[in-house]
Protein backbone atom coordinates (compact mmCIF):
# COMPACT_ATOMS: atom_id res chain seq x y z
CA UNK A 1 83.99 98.83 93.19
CA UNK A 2 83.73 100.61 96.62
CA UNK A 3 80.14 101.76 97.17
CA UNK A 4 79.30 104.83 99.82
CA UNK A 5 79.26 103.66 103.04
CA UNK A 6 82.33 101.15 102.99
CA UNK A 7 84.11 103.81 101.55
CA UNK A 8 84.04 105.91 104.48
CA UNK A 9 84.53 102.98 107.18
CA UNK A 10 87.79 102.54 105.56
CA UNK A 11 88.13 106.36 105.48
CA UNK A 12 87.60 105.73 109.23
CA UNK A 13 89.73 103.13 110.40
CA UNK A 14 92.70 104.34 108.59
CA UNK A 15 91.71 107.64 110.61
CA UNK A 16 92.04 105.93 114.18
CA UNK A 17 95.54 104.39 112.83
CA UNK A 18 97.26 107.53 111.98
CA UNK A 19 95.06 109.43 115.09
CA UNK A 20 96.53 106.23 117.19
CA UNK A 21 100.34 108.12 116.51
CA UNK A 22 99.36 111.39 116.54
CA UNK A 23 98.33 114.17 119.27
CA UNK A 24 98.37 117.64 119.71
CA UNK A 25 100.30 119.68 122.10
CA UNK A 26 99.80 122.70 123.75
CA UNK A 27 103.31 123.49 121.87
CA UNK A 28 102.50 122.13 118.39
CA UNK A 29 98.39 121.60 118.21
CA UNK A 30 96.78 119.41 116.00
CA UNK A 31 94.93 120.70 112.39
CA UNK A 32 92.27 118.68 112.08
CA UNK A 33 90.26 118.02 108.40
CA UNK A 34 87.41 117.19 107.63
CA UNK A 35 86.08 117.00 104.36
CA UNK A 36 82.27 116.73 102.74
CA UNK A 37 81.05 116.38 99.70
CA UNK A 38 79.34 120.24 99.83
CA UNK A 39 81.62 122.01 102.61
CA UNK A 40 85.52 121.91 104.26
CA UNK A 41 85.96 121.87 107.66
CA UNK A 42 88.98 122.57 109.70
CA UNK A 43 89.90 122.95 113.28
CA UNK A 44 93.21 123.62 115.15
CA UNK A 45 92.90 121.29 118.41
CA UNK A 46 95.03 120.92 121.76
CA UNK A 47 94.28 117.40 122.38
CA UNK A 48 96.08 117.68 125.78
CA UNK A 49 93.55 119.82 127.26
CA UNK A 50 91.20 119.01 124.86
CA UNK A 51 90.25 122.42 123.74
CA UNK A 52 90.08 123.55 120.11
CA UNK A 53 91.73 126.33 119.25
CA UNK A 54 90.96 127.84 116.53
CA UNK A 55 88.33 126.65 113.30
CA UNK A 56 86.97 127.30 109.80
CA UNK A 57 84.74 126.34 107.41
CA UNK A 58 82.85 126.70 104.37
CA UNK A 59 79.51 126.81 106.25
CA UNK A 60 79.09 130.84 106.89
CA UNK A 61 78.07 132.40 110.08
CA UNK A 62 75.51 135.28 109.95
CA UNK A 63 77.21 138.62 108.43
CA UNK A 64 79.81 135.95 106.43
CA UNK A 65 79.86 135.57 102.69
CA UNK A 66 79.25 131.74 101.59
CA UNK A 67 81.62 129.82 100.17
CA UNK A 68 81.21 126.73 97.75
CA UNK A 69 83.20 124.15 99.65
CA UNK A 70 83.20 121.13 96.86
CA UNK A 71 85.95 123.11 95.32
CA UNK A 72 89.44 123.66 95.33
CA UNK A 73 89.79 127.51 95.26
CA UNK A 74 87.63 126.98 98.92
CA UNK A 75 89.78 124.66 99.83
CA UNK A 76 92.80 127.31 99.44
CA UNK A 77 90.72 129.92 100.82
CA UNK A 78 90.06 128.03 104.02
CA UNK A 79 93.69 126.99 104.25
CA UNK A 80 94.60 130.58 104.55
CA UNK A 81 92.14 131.72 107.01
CA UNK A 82 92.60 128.66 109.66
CA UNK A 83 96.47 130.28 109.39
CA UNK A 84 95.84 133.30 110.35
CA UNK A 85 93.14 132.74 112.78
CA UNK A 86 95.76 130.32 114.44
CA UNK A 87 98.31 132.98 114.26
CA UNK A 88 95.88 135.55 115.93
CA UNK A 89 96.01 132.57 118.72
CA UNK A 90 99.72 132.70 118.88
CA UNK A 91 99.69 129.02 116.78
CA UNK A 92 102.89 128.66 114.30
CA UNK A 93 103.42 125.13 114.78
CA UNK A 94 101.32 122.51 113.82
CA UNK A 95 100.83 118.55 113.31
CA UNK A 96 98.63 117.87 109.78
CA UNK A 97 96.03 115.21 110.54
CA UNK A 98 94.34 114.55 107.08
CA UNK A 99 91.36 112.53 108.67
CA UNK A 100 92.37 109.51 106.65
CA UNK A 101 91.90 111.40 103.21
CA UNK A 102 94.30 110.82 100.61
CA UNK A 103 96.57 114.13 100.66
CA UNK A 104 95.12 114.91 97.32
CA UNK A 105 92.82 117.54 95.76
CA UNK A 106 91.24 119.76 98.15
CA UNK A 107 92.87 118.37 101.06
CA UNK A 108 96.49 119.41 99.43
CA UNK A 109 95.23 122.40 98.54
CA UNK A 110 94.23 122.95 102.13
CA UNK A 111 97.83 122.15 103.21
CA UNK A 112 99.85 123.95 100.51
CA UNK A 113 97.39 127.31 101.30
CA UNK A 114 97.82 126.79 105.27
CA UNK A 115 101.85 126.74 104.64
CA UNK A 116 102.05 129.65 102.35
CA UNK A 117 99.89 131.66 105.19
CA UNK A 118 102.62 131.32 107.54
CA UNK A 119 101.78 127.92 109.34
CA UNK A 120 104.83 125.20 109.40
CA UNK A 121 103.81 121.48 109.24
């Protein structure tokens, strides 16, 4: 069995081998995920210039309503607002970088709730 830490080396390496044939564009930006076991993150990143674009989590900002982010249904939710915050930006195109997670779960979720909001990957 696979105990805590060498779980998420392997998580890591297999990371730097897919980020090793993948980059963002100015043209078709990367969306990043990353996943804990309380909270979902997400960014939309330009690794060209190096700026990121556009982001969203489950951790909420002052004036925000929290979100459980061990969940699915916040996994769907935060699909659909990094889609139309990158849409605000002018984003339609992006490259899905799964941050070596299986595309499973909340990560598919993530996807599946990004696409229906209007982003193409």
């Amino acid at each position: 069995m696979i105990i805590g830490p060498q779980r998420n080396a392997i998580r890591q390496r297999v990371h730097s081998r897919i980020r090793s044939k993948m980059s963002g564009t100015a043209e078709r930006p990367r969306l990043n995920v990353y996943r804990s076991l309380n909270h979902i993150y997400t960014q939309i990143i330009d690794d060209a210039n190096g700026v990121t674009i556009a982001s969203a989590s489950t951790v909420a900002k002052k004036g925000e309503t929290a979100i459980a982010g061990g969940n699915v249904e916040a996994a769907k939710t935060i699909g659909k607002l990094i889609a139309e915050r990158a849409q605000a930006k002018g984003v339609k195109k992006v490259v899905f970088d799964r941050g070596g997670y299986l595309y499973h779960g909340r990560i598919k979720a993530l996807a599946d709730a990004a696409r229906e909001a209007g982003l193409e990957f």
